[in-house]
PDB file of N, CA and C in Angstrom:
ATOM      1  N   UNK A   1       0.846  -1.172   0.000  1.00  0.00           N
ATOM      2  CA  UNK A   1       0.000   0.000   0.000  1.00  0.00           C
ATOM      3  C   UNK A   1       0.893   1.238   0.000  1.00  0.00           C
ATOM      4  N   UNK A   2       0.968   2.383  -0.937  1.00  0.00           N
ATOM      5  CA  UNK A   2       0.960   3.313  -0.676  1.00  0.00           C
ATOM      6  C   UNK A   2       0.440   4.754  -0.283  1.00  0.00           C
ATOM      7  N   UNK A   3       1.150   5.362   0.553  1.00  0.00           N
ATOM      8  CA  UNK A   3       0.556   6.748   0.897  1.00  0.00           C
ATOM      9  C   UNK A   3       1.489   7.688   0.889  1.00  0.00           C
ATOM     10  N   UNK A   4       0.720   9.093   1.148  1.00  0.00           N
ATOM     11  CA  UNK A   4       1.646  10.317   0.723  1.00  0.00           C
ATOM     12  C   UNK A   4       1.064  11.077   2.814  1.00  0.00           C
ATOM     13  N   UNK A   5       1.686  11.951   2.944  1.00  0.00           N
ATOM     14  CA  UNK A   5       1.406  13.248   3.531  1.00  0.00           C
ATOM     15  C   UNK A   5       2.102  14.015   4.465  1.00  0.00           C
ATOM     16  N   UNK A   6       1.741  14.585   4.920  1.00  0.00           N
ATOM     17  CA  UNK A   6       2.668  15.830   5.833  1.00  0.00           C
ATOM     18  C   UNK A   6       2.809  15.472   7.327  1.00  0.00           C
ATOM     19  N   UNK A   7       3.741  15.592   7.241  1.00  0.00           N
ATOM     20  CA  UNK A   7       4.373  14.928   9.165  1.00  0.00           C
ATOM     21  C   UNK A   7       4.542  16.490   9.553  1.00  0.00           C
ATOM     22  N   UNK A   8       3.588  17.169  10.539  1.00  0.00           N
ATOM     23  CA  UNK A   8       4.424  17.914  11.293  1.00  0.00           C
ATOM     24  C   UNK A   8       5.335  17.417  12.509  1.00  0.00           C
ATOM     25  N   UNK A   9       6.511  18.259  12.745  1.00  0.00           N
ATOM     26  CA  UNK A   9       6.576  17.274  13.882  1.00  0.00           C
ATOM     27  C   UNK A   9       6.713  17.852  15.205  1.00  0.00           C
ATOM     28  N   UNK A  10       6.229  19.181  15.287  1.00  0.00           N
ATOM     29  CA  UNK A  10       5.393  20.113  16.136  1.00  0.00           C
ATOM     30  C   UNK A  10       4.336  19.548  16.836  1.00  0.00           C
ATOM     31  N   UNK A  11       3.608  18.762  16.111  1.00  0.00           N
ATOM     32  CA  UNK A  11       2.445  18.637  16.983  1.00  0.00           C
ATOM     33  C   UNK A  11       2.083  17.194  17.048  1.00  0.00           C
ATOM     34  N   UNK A  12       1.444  17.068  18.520  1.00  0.00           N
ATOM     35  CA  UNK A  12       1.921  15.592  18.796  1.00  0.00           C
ATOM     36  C   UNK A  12       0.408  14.476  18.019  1.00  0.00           C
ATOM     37  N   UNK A  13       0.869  13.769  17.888  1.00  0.00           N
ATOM     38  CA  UNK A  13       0.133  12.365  17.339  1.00  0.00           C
ATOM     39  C   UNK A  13      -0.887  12.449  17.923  1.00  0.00           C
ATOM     40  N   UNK A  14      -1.809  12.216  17.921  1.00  0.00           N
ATOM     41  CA  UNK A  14      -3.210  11.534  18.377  1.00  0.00           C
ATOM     42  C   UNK A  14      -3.674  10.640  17.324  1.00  0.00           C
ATOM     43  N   UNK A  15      -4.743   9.615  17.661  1.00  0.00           N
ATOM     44  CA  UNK A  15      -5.312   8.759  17.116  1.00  0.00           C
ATOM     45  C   UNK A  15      -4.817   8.036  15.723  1.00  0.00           C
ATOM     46  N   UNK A  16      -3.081   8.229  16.163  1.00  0.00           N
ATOM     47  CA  UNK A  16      -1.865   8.028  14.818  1.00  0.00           C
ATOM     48  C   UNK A  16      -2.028   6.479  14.813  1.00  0.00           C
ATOM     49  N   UNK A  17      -1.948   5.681  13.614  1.00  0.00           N
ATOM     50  CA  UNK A  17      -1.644   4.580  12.844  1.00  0.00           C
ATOM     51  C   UNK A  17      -0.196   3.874  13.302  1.00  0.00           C
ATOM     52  N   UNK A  18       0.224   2.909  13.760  1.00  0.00           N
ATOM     53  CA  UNK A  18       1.793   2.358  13.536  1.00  0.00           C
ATOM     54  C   UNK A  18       2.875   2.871  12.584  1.00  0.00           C
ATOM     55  N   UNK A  19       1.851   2.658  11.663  1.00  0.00           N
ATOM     56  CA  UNK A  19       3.079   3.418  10.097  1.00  0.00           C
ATOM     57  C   UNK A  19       2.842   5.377  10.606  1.00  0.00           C
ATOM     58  N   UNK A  20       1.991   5.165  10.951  1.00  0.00           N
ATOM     59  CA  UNK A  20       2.409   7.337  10.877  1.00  0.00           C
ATOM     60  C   UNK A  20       3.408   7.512  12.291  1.00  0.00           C
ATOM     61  N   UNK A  21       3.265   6.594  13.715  1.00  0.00           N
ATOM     62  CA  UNK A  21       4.611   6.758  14.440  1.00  0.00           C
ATOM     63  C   UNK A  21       5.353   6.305  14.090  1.00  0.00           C
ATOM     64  N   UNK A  22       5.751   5.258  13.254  1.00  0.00           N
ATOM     65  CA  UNK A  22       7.072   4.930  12.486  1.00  0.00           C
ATOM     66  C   UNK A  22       7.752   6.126  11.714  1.00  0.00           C
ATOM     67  N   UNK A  23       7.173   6.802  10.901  1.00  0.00           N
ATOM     68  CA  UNK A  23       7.214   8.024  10.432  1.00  0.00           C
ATOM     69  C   UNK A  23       7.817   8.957  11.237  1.00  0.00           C
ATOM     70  N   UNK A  24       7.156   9.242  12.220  1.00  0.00           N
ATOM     71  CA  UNK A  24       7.643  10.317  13.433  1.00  0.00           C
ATOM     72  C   UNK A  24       8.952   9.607  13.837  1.00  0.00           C
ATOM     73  N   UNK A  25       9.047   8.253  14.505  1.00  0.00           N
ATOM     74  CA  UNK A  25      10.355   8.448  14.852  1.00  0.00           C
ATOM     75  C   UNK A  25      11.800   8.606  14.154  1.00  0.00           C
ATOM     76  N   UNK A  26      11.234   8.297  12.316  1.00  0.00           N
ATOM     77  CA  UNK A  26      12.485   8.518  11.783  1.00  0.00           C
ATOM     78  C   UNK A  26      12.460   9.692  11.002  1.00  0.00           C
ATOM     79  N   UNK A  27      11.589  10.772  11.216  1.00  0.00           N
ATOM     80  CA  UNK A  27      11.847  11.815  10.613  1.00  0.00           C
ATOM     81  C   UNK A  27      11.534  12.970  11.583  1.00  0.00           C
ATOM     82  N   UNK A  28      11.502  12.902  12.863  1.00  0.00           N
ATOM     83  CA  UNK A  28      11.337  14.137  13.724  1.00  0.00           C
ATOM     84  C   UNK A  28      12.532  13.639  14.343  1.00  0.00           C
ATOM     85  N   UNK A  29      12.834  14.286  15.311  1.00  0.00           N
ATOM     86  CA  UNK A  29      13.945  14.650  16.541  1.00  0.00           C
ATOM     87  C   UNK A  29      13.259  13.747  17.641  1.00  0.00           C
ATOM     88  N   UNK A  30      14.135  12.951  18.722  1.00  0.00           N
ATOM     89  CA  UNK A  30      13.455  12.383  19.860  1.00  0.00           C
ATOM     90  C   UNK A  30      12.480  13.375  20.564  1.00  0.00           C
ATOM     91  N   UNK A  31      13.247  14.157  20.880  1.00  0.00           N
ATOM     92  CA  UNK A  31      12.051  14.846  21.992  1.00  0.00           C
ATOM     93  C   UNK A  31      10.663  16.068  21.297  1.00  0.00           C
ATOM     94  N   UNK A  32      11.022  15.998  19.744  1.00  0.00           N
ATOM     95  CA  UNK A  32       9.757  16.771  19.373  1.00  0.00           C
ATOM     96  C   UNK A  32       8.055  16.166  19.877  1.00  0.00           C
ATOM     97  N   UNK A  33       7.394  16.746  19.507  1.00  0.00           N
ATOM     98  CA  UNK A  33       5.982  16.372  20.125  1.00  0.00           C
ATOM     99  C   UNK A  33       5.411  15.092  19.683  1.00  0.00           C
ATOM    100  N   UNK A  34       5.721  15.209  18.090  1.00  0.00           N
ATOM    101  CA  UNK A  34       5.150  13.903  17.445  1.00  0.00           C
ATOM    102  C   UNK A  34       5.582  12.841  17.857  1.00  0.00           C
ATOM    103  N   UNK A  35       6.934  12.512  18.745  1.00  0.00           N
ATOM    104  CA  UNK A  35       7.477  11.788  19.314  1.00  0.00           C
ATOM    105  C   UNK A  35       7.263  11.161  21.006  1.00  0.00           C
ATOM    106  N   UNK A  36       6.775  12.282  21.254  1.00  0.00           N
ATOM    107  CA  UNK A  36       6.422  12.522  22.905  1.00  0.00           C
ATOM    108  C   UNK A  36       5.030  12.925  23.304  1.00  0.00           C
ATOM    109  N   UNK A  37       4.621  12.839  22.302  1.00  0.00           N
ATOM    110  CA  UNK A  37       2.865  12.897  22.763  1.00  0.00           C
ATOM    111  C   UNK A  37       2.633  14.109  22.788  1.00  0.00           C
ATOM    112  N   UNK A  38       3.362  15.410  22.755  1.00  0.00           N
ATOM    113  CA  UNK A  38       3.142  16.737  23.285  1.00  0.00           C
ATOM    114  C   UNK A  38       3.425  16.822  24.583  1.00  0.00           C
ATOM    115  N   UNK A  39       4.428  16.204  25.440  1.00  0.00           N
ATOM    116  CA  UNK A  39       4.809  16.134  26.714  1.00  0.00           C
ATOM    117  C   UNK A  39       6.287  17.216  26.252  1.00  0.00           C
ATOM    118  N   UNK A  40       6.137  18.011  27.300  1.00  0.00           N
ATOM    119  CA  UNK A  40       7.234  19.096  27.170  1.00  0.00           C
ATOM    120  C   UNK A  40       8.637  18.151  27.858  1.00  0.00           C
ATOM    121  N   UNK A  41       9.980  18.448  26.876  1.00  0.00           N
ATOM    122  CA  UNK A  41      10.951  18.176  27.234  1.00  0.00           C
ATOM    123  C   UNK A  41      11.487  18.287  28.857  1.00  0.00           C
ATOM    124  N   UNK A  42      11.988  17.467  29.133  1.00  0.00           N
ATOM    125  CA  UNK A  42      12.581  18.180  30.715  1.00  0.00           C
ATOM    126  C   UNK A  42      14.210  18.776  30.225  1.00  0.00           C
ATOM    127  N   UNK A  43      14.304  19.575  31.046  1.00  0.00           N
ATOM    128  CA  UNK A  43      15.361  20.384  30.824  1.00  0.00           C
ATOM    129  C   UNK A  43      16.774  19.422  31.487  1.00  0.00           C
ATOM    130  N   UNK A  44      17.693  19.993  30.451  1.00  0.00           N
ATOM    131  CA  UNK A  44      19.012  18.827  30.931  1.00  0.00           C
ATOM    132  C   UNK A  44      19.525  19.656  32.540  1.00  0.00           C
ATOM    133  N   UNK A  45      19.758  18.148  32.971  1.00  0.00           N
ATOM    134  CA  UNK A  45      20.346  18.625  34.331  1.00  0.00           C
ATOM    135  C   UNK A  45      19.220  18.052  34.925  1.00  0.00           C
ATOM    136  N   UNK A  46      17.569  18.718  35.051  1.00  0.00           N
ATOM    137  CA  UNK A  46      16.910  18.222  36.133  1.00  0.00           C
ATOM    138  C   UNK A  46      15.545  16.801  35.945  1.00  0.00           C
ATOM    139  N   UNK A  47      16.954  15.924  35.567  1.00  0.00           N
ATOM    140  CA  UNK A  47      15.944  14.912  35.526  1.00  0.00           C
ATOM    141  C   UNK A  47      16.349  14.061  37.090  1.00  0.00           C
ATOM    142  N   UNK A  48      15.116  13.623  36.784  1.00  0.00           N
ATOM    143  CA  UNK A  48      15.047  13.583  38.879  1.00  0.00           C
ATOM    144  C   UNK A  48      15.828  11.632  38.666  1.00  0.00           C
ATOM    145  N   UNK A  49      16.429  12.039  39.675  1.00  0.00           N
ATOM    146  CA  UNK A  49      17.545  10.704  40.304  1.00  0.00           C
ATOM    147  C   UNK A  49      17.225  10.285  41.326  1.00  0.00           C
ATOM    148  N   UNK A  50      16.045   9.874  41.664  1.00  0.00           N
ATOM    149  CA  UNK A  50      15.564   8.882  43.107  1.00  0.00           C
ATOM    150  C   UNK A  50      13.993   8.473  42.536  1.00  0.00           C
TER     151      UNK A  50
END
């Protein structure tokens, strides 16, 4: 099967297909939205250690 369309990768996935997060993870950045649900990055340094 083929398909065509536009990955933002600003804005996070909802009700996304396997093949459209396959998509996201090899054409966005780890921590963009499409990747992370729209969960905001944590900032380096304060990721919690306990």
């Amino acid at each position: 099967m083929d398909g065509a369309g536009v990955l933002d990768c600003q804005e996070p996935l909802t009700d996304a297909t396997p093949t459209a997060r396959d998509a996201a993870l090899l054409a966005c950045e780890g921590d963009e939205a499409a990747n992370t649900g729209g969960k905001p990055k944590v900032p380096e340094g304060a990721e919690k250690t306990s």
